[in-house]
Each structure stands twice: as structure tokens, then as C-alpha cells.
N, C-alpha and C. Protein backbone atom coordinates (compact mmCIF):
# COMPACT_ATOMS: atom_id res chain seq x y z
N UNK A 1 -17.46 22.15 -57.77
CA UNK A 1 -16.56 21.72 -56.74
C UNK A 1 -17.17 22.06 -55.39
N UNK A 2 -17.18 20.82 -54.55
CA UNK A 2 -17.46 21.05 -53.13
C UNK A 2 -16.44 21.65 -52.13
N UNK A 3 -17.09 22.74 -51.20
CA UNK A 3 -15.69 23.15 -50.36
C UNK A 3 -16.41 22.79 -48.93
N UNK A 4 -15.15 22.54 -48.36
CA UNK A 4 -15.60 22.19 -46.67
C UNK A 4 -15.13 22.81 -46.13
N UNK A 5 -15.27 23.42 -44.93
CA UNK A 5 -14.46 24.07 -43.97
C UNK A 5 -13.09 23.55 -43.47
N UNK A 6 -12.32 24.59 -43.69
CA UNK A 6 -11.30 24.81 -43.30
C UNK A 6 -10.07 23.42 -44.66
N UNK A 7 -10.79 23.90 -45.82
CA UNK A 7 -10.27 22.91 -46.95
C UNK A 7 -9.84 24.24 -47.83
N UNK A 8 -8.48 23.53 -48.31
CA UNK A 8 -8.67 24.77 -49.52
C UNK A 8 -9.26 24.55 -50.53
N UNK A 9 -9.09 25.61 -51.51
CA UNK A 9 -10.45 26.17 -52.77
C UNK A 9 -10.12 25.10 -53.91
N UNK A 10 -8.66 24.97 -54.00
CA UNK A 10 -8.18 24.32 -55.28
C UNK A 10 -8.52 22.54 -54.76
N UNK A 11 -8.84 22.16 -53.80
CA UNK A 11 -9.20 20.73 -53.60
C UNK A 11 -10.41 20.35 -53.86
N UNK A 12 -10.47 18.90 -54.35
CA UNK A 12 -11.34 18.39 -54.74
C UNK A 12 -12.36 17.51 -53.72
N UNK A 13 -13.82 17.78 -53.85
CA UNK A 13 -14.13 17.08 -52.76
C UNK A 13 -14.10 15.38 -52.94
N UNK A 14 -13.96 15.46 -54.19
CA UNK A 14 -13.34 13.24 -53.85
C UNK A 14 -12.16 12.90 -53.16
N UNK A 15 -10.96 14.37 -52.96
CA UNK A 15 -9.67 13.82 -51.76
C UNK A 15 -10.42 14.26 -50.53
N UNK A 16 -9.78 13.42 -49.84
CA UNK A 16 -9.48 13.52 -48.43
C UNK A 16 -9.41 14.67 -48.12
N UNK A 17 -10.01 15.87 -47.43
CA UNK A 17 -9.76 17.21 -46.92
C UNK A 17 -9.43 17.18 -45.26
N UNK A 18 -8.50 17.31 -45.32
CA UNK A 18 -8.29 17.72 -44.17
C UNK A 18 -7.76 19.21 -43.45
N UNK A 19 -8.56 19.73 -42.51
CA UNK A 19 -8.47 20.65 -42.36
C UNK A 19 -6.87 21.29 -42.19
N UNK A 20 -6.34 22.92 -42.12
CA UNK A 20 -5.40 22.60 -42.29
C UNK A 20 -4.86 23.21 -40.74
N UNK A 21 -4.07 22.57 -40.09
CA UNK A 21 -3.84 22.61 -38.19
C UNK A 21 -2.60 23.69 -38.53
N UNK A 22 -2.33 24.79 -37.21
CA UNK A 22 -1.17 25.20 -36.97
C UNK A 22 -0.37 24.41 -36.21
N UNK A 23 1.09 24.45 -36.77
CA UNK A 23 1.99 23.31 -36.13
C UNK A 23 1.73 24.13 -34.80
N UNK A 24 2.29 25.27 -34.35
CA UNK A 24 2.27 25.96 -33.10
C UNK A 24 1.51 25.06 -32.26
N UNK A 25 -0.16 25.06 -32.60
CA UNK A 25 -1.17 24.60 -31.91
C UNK A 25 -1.14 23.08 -31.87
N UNK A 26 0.08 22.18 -33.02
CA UNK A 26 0.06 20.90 -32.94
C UNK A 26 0.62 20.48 -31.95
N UNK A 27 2.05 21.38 -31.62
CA UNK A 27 3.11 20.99 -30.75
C UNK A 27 2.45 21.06 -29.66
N UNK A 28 1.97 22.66 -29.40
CA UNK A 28 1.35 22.67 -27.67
C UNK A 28 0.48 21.80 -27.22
N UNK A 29 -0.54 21.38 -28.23
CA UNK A 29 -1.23 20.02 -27.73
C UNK A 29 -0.67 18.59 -27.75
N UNK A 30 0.43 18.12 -28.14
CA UNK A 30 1.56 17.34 -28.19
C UNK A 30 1.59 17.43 -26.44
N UNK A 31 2.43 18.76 -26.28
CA UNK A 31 3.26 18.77 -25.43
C UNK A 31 2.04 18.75 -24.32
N UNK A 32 1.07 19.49 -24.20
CA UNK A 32 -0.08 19.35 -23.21
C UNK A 32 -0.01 17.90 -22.43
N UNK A 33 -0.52 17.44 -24.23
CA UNK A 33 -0.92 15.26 -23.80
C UNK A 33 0.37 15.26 -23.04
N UNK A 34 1.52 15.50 -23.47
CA UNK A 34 2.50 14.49 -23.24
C UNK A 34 2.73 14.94 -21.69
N UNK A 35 2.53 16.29 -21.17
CA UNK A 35 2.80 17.00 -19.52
C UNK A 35 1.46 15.78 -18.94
N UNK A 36 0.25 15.85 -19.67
CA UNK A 36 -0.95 15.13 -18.81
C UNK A 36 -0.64 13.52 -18.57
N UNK A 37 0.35 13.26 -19.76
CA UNK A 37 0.81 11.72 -19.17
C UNK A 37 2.24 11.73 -18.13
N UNK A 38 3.07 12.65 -18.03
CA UNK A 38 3.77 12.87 -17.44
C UNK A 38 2.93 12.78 -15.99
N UNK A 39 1.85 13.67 -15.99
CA UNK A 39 0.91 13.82 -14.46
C UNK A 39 0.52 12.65 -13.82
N UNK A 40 -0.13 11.90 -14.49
CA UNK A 40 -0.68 10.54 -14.82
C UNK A 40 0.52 9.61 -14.19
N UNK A 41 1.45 9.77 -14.75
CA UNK A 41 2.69 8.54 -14.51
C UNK A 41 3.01 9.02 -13.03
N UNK A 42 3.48 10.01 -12.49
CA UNK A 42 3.82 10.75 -11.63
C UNK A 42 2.93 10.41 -10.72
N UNK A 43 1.72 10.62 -10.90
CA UNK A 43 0.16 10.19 -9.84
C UNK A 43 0.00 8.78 -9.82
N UNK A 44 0.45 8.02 -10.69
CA UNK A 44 0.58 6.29 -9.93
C UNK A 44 1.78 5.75 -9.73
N UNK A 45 2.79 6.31 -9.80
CA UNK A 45 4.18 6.04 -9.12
C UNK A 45 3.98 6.40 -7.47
N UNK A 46 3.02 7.97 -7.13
CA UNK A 46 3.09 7.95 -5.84
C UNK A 46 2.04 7.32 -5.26
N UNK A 47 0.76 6.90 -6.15
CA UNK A 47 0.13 6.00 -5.31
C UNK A 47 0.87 4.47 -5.06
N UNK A 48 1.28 3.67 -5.98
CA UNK A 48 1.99 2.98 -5.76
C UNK A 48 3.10 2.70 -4.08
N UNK A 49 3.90 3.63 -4.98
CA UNK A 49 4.52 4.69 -3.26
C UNK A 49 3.45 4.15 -1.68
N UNK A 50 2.51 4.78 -2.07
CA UNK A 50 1.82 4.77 -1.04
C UNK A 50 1.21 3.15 -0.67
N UNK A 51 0.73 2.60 -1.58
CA UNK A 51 0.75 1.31 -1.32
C UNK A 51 1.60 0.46 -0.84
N UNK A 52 2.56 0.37 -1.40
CA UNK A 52 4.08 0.14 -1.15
C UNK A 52 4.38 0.66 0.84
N UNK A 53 4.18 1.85 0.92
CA UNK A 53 4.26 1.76 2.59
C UNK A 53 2.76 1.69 3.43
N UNK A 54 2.04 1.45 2.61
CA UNK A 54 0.69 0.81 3.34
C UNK A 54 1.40 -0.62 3.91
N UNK A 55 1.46 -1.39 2.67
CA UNK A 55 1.80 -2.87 3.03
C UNK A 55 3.31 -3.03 4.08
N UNK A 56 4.02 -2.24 3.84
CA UNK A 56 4.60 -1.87 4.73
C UNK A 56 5.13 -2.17 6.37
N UNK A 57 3.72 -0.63 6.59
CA UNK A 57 3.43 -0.54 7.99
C UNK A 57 2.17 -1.98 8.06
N UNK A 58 1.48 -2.29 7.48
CA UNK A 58 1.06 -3.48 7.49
C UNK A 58 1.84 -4.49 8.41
N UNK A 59 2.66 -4.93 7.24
CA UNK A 59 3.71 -5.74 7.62
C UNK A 59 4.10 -6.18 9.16
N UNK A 60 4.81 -4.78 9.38
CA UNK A 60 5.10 -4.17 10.77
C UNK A 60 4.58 -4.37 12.04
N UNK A 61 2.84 -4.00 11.67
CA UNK A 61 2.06 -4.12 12.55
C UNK A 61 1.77 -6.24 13.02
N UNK A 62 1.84 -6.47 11.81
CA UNK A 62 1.45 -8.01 11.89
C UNK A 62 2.47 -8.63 12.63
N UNK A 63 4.13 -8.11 12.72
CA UNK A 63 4.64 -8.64 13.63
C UNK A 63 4.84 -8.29 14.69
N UNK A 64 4.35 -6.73 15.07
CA UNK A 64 3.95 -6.69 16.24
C UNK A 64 3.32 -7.16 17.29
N UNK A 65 2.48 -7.33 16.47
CA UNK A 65 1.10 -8.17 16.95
C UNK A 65 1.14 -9.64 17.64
N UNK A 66 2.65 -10.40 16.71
CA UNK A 66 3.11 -11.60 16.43
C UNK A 66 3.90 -11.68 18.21
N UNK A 67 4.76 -10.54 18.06
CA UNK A 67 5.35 -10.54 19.04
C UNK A 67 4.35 -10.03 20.40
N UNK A 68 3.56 -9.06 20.34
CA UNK A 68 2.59 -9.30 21.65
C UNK A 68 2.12 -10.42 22.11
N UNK A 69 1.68 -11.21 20.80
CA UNK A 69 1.34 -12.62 21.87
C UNK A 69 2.30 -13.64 21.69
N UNK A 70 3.42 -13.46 21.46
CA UNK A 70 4.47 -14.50 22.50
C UNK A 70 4.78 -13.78 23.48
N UNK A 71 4.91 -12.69 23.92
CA UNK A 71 5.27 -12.27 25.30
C UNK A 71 4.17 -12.30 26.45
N UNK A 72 3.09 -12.62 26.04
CA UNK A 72 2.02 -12.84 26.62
C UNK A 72 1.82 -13.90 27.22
N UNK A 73 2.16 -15.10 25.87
CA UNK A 73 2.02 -16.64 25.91
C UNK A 73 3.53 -16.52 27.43
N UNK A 74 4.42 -15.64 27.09
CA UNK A 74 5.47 -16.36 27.65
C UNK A 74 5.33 -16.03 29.92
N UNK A 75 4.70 -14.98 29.75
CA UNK A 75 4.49 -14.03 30.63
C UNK A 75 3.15 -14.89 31.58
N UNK A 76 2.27 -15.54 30.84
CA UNK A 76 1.94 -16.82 30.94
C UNK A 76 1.83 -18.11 31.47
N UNK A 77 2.79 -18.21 31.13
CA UNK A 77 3.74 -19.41 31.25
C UNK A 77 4.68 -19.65 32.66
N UNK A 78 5.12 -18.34 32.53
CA UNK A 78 6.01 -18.05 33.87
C UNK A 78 5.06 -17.65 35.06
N UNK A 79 3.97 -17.33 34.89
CA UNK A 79 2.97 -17.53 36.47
C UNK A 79 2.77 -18.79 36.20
N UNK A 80 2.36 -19.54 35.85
CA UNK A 80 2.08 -21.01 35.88
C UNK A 80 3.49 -21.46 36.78
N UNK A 81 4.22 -21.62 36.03
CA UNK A 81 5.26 -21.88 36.82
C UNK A 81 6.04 -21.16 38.33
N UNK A 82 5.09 -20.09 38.57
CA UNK A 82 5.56 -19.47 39.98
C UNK A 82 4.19 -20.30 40.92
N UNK A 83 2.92 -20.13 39.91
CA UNK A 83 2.02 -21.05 40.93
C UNK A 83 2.42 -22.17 41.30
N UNK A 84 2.75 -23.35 40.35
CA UNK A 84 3.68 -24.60 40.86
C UNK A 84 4.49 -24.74 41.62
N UNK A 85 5.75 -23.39 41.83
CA UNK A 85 6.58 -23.65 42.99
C UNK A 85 5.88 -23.03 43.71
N UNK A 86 5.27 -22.02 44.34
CA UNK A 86 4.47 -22.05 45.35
C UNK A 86 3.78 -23.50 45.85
N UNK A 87 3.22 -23.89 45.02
CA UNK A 87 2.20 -24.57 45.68
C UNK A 87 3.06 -25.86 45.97
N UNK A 88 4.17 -26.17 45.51
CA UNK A 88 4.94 -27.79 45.68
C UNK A 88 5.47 -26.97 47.20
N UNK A 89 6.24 -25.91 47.42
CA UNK A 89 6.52 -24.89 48.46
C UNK A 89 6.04 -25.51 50.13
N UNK A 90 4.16 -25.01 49.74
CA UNK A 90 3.03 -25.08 50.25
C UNK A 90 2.82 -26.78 51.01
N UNK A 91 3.32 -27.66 49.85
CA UNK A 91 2.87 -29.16 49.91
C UNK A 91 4.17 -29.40 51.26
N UNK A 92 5.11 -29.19 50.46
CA UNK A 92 6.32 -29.64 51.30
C UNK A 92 6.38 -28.85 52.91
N UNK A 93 5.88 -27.66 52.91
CA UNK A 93 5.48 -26.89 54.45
C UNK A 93 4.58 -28.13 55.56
N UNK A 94 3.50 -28.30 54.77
CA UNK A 94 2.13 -28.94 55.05
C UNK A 94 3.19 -30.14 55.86
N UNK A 95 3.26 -31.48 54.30
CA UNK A 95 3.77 -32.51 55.03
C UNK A 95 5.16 -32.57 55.72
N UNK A 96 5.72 -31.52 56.39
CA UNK A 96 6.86 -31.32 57.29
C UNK A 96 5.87 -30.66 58.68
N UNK A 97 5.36 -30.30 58.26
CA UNK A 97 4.32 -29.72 59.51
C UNK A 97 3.61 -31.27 59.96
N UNK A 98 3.15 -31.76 59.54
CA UNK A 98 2.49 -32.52 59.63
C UNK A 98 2.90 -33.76 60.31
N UNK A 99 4.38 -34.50 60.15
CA UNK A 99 5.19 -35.01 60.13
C UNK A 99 6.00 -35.01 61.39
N UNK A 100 6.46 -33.34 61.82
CA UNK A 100 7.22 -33.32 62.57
C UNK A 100 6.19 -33.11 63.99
N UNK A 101 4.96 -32.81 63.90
CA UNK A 101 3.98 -32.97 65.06
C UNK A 101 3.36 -33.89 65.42
């Protein structure tokens, strides 16, 4: 009869030997894996998290951004239109000047 480590004496080496585990040492490594997937789940819930207010402030920023240049465009817009009445202002000075001399 063949013996293997950690087989008992009365087994045969044509079964299956398997060594023989303390439950103690089964559970704590159970429970180990199961804390290291607990860690694991925990560590991409808050990256997630973090992605989640990446895109966010992303977001945020893009309509910031959105809104700087319409107040720009609009800010813009409204000197254009102070140059025009000036200058129609200017026209109408001229040909009344012009006119009344």
C-alpha cells in the first residue's frame, strides 16, 4: 500500500486521497476570501462613486463653459449695437450740422 502525505494509513492508493483540512482553518479561509471580496466590492463601488462625480463635475463644467460663451456672444452683441446707435447718433449730428449751415 502506497501512503501520501497527509492521507490516512488504512487508504488505498487507487482512492482519491485527499488530504485531511481543519474545518477551523476551512472556515477562516472561507471567511478571509469572502472579507477579500467584500474589499474588492467595496473598492469598485467607491471607484465607481468616483467616476460617477468625475462625470459629474464634468458635466457641470461643460455647462459652464456653455454658459460663458453665451454671455460673451451676448455681451457682444450689445456693443455692436451701442456702436450702431452711436454712429446713426453721429450721422444724424453730421447731416443736421450740415443742413442747418
Amino acid at each position: 500500500m502506497l501512503r501520501f502525505p497527509g492521507c490516512l494509513a488504512d487508504q488505498s492508493a487507487a482512492s482519491l486521497c485527499q488530504p485531511k483540512i481543519n474545518p477551523q482553518v476551512l472556515a477562516q479561509s472561507r471567511k478571509a476570501s469572502g472579507s477579500t471580496g467584500n474589499r474588492i466590492a467595496k473598492q469598485l463601488e467607491q471607484q465607481q462613486n468616483q467616476l460617477r462625480h468625475l462625470m459629474q463635475m464634468r458635466q457641470q463644467e461643460d455647462e459652464l463653459r456653455q454658459q460663458q460663451e453665451k454671455l460673451e456672444l451676448e455681451q457682444q452683441q450689445e456693443q455692436q449695437d451701442v456702436c450702431v446707435f452711436v454712429c446713426a447718433i453721429c450721422v444724424c449730428l453730421y447731416v443736421c450740422v450740415c443742413v442747418c449751415v
